[in-house]
N, C-alpha and C. Protein backbone atom coordinates (compact mmCIF):
# COMPACT_ATOMS: atom_id res chain seq x y z
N UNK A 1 50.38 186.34 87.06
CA UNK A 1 50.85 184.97 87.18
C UNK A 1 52.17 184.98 87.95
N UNK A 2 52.30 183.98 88.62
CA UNK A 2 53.48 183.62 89.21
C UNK A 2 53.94 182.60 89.40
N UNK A 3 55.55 182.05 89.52
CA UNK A 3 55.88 180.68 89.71
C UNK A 3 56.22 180.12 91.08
N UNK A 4 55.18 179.56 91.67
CA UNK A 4 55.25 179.45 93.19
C UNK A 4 56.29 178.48 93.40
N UNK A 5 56.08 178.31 94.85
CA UNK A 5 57.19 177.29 95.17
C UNK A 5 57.03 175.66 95.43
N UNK A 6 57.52 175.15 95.27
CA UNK A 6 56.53 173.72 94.77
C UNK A 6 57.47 173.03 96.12
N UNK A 7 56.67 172.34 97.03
CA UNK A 7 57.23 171.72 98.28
C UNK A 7 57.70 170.12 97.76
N UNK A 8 58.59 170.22 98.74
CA UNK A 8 59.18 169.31 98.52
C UNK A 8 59.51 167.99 99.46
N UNK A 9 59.25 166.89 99.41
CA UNK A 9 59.77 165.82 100.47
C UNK A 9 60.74 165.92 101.31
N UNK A 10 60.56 166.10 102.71
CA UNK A 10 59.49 165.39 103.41
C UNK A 10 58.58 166.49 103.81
N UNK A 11 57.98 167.60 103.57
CA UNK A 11 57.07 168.55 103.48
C UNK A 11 55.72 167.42 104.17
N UNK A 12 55.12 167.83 105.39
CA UNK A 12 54.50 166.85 105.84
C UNK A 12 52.53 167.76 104.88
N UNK A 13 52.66 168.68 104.38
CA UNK A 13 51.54 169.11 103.31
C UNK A 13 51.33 167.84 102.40
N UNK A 14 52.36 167.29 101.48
CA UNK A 14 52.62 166.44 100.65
C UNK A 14 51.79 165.27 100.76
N UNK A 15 51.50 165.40 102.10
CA UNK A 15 50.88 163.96 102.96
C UNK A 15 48.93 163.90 103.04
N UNK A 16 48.86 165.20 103.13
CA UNK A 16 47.63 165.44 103.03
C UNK A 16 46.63 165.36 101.69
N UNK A 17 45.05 165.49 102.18
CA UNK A 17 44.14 165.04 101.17
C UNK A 17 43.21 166.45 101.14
N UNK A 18 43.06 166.43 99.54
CA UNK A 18 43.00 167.64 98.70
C UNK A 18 41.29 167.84 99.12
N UNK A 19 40.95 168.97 99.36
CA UNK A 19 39.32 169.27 99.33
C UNK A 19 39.05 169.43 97.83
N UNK A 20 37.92 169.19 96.96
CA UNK A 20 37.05 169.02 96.48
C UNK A 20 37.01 170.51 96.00
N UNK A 21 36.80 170.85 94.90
CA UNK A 21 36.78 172.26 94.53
C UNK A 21 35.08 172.49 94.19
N UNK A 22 34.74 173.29 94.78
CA UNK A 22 33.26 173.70 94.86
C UNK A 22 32.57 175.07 93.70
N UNK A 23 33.72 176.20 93.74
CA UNK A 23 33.37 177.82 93.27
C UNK A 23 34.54 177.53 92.41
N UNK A 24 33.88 177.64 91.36
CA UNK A 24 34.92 177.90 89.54
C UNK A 24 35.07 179.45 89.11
N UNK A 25 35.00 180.23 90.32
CA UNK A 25 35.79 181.47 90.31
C UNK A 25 37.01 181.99 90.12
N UNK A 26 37.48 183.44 89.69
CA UNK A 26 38.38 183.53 89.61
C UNK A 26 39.81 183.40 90.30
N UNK A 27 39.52 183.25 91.63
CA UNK A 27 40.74 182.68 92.81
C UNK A 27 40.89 181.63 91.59
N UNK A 28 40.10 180.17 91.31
CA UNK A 28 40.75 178.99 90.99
C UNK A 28 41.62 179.22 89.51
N UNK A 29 40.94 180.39 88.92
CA UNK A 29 41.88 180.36 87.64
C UNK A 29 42.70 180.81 87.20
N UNK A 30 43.09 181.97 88.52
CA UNK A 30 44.34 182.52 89.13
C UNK A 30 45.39 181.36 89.67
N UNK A 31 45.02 180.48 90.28
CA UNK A 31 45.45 179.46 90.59
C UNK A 31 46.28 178.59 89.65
N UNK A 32 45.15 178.00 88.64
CA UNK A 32 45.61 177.28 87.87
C UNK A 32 46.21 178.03 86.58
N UNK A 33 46.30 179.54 86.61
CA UNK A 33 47.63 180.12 85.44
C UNK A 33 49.10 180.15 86.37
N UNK A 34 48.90 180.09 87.78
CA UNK A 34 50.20 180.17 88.48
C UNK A 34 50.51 178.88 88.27
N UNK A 35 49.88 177.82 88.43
CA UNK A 35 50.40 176.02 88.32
C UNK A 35 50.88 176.13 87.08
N UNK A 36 50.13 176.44 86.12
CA UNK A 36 50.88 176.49 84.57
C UNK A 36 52.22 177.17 84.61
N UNK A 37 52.72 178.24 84.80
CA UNK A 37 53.76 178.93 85.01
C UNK A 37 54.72 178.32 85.70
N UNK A 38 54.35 177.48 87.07
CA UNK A 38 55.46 177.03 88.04
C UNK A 38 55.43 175.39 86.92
N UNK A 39 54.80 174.51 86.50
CA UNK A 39 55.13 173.55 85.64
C UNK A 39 56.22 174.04 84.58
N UNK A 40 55.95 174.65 83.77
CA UNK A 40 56.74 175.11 82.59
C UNK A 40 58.30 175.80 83.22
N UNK A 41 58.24 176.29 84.55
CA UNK A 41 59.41 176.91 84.97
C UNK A 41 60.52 175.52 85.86
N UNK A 42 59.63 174.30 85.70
CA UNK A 42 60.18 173.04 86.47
C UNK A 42 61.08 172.44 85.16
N UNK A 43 61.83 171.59 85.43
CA UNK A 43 62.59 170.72 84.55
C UNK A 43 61.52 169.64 83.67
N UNK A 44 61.20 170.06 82.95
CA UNK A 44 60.48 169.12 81.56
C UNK A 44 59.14 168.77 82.29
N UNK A 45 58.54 168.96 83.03
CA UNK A 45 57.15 168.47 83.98
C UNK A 45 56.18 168.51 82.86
N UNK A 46 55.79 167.65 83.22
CA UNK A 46 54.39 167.17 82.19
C UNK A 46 53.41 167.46 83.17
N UNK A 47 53.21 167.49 84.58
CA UNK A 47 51.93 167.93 85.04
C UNK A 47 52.47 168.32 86.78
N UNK A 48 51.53 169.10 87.21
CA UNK A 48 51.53 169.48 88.43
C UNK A 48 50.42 169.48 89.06
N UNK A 49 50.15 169.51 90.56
CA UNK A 49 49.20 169.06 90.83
C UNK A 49 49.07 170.52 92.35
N UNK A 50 48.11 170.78 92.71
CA UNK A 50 47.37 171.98 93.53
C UNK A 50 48.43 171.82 95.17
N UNK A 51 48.43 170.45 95.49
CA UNK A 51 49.08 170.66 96.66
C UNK A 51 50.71 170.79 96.53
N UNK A 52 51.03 170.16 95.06
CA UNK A 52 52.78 170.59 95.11
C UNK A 52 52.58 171.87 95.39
N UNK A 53 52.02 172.69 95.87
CA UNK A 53 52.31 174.25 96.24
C UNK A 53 51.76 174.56 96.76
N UNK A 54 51.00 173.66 97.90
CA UNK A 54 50.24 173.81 98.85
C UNK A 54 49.02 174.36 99.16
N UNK A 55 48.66 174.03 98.04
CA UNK A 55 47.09 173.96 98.06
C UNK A 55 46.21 173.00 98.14
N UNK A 56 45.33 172.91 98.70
CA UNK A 56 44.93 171.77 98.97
C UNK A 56 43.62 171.68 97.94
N UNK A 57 43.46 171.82 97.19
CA UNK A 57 42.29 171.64 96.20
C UNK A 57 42.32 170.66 95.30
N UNK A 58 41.55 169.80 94.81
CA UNK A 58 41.75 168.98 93.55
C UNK A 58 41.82 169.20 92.14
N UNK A 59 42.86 170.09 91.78
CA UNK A 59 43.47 170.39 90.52
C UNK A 59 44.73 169.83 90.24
N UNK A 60 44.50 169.37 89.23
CA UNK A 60 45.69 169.06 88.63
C UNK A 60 45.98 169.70 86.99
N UNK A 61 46.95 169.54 86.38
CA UNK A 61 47.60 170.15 84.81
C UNK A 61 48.49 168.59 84.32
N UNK A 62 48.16 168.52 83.37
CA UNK A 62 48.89 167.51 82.20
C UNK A 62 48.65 168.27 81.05
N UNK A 63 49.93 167.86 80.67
CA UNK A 63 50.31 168.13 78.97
C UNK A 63 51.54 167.05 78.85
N UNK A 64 50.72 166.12 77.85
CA UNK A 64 51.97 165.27 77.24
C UNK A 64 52.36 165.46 76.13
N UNK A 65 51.28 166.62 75.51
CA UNK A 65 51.55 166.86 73.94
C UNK A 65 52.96 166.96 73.22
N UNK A 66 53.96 167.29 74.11
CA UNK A 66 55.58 167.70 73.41
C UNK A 66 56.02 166.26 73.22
N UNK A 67 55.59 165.21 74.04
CA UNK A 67 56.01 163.82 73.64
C UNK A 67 55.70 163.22 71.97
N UNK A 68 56.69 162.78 71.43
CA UNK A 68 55.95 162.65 69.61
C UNK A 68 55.51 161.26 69.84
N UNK A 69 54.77 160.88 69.47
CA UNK A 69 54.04 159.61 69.42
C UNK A 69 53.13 158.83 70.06
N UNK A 70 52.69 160.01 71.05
CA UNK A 70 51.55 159.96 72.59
C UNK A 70 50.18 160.53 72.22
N UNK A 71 49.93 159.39 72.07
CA UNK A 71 48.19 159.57 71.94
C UNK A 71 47.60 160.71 72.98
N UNK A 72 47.16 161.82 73.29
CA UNK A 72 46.90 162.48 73.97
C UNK A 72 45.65 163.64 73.78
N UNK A 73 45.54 163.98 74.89
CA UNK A 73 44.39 164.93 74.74
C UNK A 73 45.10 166.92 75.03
N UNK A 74 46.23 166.86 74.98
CA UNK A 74 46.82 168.06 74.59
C UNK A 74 46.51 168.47 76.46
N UNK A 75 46.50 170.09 76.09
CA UNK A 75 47.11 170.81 77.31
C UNK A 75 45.76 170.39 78.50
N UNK A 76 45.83 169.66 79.38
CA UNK A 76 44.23 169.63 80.04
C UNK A 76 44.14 170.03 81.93
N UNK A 77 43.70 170.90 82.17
CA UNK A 77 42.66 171.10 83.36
C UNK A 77 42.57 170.63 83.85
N UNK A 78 42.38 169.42 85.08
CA UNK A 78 41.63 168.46 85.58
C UNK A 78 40.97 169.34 87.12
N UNK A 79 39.41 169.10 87.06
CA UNK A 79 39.00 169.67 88.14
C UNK A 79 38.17 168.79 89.31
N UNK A 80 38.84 168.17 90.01
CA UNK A 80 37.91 167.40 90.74
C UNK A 80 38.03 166.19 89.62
N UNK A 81 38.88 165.45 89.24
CA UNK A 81 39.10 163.93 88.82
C UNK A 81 38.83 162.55 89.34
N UNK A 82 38.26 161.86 88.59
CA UNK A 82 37.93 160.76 89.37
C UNK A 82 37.95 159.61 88.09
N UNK A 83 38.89 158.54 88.46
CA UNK A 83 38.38 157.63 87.63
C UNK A 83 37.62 156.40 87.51
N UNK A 84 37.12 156.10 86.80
CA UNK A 84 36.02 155.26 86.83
C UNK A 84 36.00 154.21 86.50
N UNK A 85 37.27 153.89 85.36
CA UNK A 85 37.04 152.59 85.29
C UNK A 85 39.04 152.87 84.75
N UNK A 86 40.09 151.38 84.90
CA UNK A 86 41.09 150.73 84.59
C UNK A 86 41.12 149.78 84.26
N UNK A 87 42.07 149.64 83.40
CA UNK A 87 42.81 148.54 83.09
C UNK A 87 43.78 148.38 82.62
N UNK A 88 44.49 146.79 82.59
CA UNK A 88 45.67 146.83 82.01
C UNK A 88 46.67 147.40 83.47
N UNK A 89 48.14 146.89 83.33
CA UNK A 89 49.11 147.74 84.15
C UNK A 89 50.53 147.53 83.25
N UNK A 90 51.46 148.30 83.65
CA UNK A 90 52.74 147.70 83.61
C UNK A 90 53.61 148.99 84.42
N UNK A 91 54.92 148.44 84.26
CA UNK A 91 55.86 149.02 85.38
C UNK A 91 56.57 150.44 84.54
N UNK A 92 56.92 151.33 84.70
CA UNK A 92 57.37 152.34 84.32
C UNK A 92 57.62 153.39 85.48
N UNK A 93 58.80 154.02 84.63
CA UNK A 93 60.10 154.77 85.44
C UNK A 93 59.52 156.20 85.56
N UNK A 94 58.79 156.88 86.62
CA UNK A 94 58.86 158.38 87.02
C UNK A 94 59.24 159.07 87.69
N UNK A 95 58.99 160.58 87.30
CA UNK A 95 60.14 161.10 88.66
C UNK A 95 59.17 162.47 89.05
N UNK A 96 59.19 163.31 89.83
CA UNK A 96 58.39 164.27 90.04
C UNK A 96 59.06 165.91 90.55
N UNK A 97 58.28 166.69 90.73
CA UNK A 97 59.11 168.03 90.95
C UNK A 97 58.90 167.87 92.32
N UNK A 98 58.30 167.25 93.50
CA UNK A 98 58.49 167.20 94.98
C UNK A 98 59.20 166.39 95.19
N UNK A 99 60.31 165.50 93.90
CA UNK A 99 61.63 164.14 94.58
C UNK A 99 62.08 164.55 93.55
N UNK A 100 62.69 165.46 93.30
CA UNK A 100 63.69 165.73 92.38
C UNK A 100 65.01 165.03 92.62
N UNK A 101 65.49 164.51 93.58
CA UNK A 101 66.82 163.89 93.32
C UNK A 101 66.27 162.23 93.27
N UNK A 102 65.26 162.04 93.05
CA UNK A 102 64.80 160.41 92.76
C UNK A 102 63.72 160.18 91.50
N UNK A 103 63.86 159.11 90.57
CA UNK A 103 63.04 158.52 90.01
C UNK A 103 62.52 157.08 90.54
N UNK A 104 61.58 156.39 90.05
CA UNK A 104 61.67 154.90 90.73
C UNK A 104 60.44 154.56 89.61
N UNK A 105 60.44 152.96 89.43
CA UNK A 105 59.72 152.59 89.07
C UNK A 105 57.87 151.78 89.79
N UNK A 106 57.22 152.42 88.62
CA UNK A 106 55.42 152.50 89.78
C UNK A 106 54.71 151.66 88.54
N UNK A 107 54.00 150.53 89.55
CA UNK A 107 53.16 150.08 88.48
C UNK A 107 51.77 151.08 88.47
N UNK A 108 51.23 151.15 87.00
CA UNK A 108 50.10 151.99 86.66
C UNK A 108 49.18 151.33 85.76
N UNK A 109 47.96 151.87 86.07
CA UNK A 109 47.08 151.44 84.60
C UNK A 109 47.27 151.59 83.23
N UNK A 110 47.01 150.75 82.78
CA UNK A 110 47.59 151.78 81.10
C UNK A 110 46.25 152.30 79.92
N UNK A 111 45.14 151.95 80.98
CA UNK A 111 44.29 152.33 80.63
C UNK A 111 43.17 152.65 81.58
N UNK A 112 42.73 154.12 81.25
CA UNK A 112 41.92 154.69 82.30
C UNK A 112 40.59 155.82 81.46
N UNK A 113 39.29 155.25 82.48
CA UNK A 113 38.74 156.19 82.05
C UNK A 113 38.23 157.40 82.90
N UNK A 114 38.14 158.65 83.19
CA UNK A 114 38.03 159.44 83.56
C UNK A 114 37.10 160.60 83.36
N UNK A 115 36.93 161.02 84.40
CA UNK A 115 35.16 162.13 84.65
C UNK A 115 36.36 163.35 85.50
N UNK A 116 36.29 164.53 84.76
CA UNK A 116 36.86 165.65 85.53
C UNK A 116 35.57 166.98 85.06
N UNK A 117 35.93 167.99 85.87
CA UNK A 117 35.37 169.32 85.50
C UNK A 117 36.75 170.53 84.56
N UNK A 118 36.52 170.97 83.93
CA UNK A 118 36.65 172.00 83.62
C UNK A 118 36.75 173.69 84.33
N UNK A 119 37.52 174.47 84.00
CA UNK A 119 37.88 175.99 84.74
C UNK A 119 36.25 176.35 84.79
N UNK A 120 35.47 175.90 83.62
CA UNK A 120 33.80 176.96 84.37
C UNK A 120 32.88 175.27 85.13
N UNK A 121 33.57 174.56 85.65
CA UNK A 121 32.43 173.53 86.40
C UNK A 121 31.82 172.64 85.51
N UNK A 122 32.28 172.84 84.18
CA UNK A 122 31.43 171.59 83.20
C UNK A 122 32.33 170.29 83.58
N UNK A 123 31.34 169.27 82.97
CA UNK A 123 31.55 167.85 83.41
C UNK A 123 32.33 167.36 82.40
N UNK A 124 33.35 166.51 81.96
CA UNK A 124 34.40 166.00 81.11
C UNK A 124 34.36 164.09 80.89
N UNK A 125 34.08 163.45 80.03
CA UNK A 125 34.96 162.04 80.19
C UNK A 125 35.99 162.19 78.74
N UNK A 126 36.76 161.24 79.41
CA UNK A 126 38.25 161.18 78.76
C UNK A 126 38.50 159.69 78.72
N UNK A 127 39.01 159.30 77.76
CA UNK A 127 39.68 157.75 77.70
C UNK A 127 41.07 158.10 77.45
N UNK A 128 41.65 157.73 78.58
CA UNK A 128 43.37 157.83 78.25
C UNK A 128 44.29 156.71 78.19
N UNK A 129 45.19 156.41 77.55
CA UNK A 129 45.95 155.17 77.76
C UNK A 129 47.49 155.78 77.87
N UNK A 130 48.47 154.83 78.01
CA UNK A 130 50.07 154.60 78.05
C UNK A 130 50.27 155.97 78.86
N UNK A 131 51.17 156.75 78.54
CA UNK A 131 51.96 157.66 79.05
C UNK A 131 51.16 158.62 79.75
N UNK A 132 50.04 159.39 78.71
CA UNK A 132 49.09 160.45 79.33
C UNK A 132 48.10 159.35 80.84
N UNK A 133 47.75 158.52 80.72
CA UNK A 133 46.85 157.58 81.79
C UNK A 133 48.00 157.28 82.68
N UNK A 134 49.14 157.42 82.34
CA UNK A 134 50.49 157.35 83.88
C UNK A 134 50.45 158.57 84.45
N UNK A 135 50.57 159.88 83.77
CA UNK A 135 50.98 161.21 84.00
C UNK A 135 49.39 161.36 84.76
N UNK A 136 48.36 160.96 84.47
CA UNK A 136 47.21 161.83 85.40
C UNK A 136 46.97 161.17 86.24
N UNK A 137 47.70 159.47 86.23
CA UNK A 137 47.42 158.89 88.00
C UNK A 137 48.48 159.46 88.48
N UNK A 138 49.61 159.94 88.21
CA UNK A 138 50.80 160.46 89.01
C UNK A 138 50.27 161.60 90.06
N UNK A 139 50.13 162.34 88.86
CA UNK A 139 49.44 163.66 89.41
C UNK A 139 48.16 163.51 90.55
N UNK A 140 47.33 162.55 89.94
CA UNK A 140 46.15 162.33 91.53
C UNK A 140 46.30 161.90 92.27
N UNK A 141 47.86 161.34 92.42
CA UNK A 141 48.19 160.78 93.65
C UNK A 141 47.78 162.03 94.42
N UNK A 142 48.86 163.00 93.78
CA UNK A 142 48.90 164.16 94.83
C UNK A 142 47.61 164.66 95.85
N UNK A 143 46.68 164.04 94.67
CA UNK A 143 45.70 164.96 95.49
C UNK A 143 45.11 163.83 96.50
N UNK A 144 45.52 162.95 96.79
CA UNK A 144 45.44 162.01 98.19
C UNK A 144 46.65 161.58 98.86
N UNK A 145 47.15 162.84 99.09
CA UNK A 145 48.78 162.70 99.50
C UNK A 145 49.48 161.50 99.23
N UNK A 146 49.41 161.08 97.86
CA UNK A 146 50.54 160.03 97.77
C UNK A 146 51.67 160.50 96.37
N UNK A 147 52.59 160.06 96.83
CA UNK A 147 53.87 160.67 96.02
C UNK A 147 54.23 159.26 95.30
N UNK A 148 55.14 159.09 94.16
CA UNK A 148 55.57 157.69 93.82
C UNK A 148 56.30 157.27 94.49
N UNK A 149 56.96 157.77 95.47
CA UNK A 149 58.03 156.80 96.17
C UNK A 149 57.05 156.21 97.05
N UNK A 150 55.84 156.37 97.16
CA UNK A 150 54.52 155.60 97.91
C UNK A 150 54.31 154.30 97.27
N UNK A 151 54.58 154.65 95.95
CA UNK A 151 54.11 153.19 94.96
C UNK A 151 55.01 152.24 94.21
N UNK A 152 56.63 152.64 94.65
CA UNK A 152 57.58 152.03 93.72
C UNK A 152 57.80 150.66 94.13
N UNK A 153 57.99 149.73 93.53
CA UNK A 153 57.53 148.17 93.13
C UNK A 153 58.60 147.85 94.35
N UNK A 154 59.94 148.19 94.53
CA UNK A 154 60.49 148.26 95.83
C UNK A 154 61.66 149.58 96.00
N UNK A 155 61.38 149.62 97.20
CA UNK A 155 62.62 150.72 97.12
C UNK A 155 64.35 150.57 97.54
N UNK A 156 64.22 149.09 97.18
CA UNK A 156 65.35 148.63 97.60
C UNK A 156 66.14 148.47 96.12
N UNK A 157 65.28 147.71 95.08
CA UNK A 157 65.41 148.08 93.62
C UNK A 157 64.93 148.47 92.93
N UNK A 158 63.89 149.48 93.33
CA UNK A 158 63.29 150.32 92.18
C UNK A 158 63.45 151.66 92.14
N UNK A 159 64.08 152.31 93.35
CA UNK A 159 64.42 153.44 93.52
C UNK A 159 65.50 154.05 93.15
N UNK A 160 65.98 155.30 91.97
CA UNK A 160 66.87 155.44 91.70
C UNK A 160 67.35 157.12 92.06
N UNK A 161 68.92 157.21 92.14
CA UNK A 161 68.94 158.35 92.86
C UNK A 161 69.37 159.10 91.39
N UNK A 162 68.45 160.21 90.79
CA UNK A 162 68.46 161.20 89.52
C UNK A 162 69.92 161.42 89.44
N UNK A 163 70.88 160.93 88.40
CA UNK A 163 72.11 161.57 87.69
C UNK A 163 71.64 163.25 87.46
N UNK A 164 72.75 163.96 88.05
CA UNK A 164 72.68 165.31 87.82
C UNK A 164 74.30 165.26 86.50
N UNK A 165 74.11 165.60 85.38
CA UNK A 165 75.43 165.37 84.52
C UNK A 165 75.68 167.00 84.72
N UNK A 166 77.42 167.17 84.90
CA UNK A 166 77.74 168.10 84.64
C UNK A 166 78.70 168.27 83.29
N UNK A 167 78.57 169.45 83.12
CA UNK A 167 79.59 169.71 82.11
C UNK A 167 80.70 169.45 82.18
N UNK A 168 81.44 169.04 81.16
CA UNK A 168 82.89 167.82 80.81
C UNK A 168 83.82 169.28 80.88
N UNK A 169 84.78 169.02 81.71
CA UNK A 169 85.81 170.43 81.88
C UNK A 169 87.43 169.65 81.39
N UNK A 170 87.74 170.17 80.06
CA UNK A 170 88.72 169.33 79.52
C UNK A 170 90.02 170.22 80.23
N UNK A 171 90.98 169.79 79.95
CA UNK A 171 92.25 170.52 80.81
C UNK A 171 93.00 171.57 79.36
N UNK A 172 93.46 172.58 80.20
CA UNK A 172 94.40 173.59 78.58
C UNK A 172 95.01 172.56 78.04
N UNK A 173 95.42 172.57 76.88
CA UNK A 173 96.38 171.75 76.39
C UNK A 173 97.04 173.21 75.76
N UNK A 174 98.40 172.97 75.79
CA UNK A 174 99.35 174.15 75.47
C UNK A 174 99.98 173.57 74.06
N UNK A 175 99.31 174.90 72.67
CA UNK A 175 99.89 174.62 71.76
C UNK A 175 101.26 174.52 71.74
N UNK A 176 101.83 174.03 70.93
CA UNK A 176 103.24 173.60 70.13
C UNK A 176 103.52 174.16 68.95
């Protein structure tokens, strides 16, 4: 396993549309233990997707499970995703590991249903809502080269530039 390098905006890869994964061989599951590794080695990422690292395949990784109160389907795979049916939207604040110095707000479904494959090619449906049904349209943007700053409601006020906080450096104070 390894933690690749995850490209970053304006990376003109970012832009491109993901091929279709065909052979559920071991290349892809080599693949998707390196995506696991480079997610977990990112700042809090809930999912990554095949071309943040320049691959062009339709994989993606979600895990919202560390969130407490998120209905979810735990650590999941997505192979070749497609959804099938939405509904519902509202506006909410994301940010990603290819715009790390930006969050912005994207309207999303808040309810989605979904058909993916699995690491051996089996077929999947999923009903997802709120947070996990934001995190796996985020992620499929990727795999039709779209990033959220593609979808933020405007980027004149919805775009925000990520607070980096540093540590508070108090001055000596000289006992007495």
């Amino acid at each position: 396993m390894a933690i690749l390098k995850v490209l970053k905006l304006p990376d003109p890869r970012l832009k491109q549309v993901s091929a279709p994964v065909e052979s559920f061989d071991q290349a892809v599951r080599d693949l998707v233990a390196d995506l696991e590794e480079t997610r977990l080695a990112g700042p809090a990422a809930v999912g990554i997707a095949a071309p943040q690292v320049g691959v062009l395949r339709r994989i993606i990784i979600v895990d919202v499970s560390t969130r407490p109160k998120t209905p979810n389907h735990g650590h999941l795979v997505l192979i070749n995703p497609e959804i099938l049916h939405w509904e519902g939207f509202a506006i909410g604040r994301e940010g990603c590991l290819s715009v790390p110095d930006y969050t912005g707000n994207v309207i999303r479904a808040t309810h989605i249903r979904l058909r993916a494959q699995d690491l051996d090619g089996v077929e999947h449906l999923y009903e997802m809502e709120g947070f996990e049904a934001r995190a796996v349209q985020h992620e499929m943007d990727h795999l039709d080269g779209l990033l959220f700053v593609d979808r933020v409601v405007s980027r004149r006020t919805d775009l925000y530039r990520r607070q980096v906080h540093q540590p508070a450096v108090f001055p000596r104070v000289k006992a007495q």
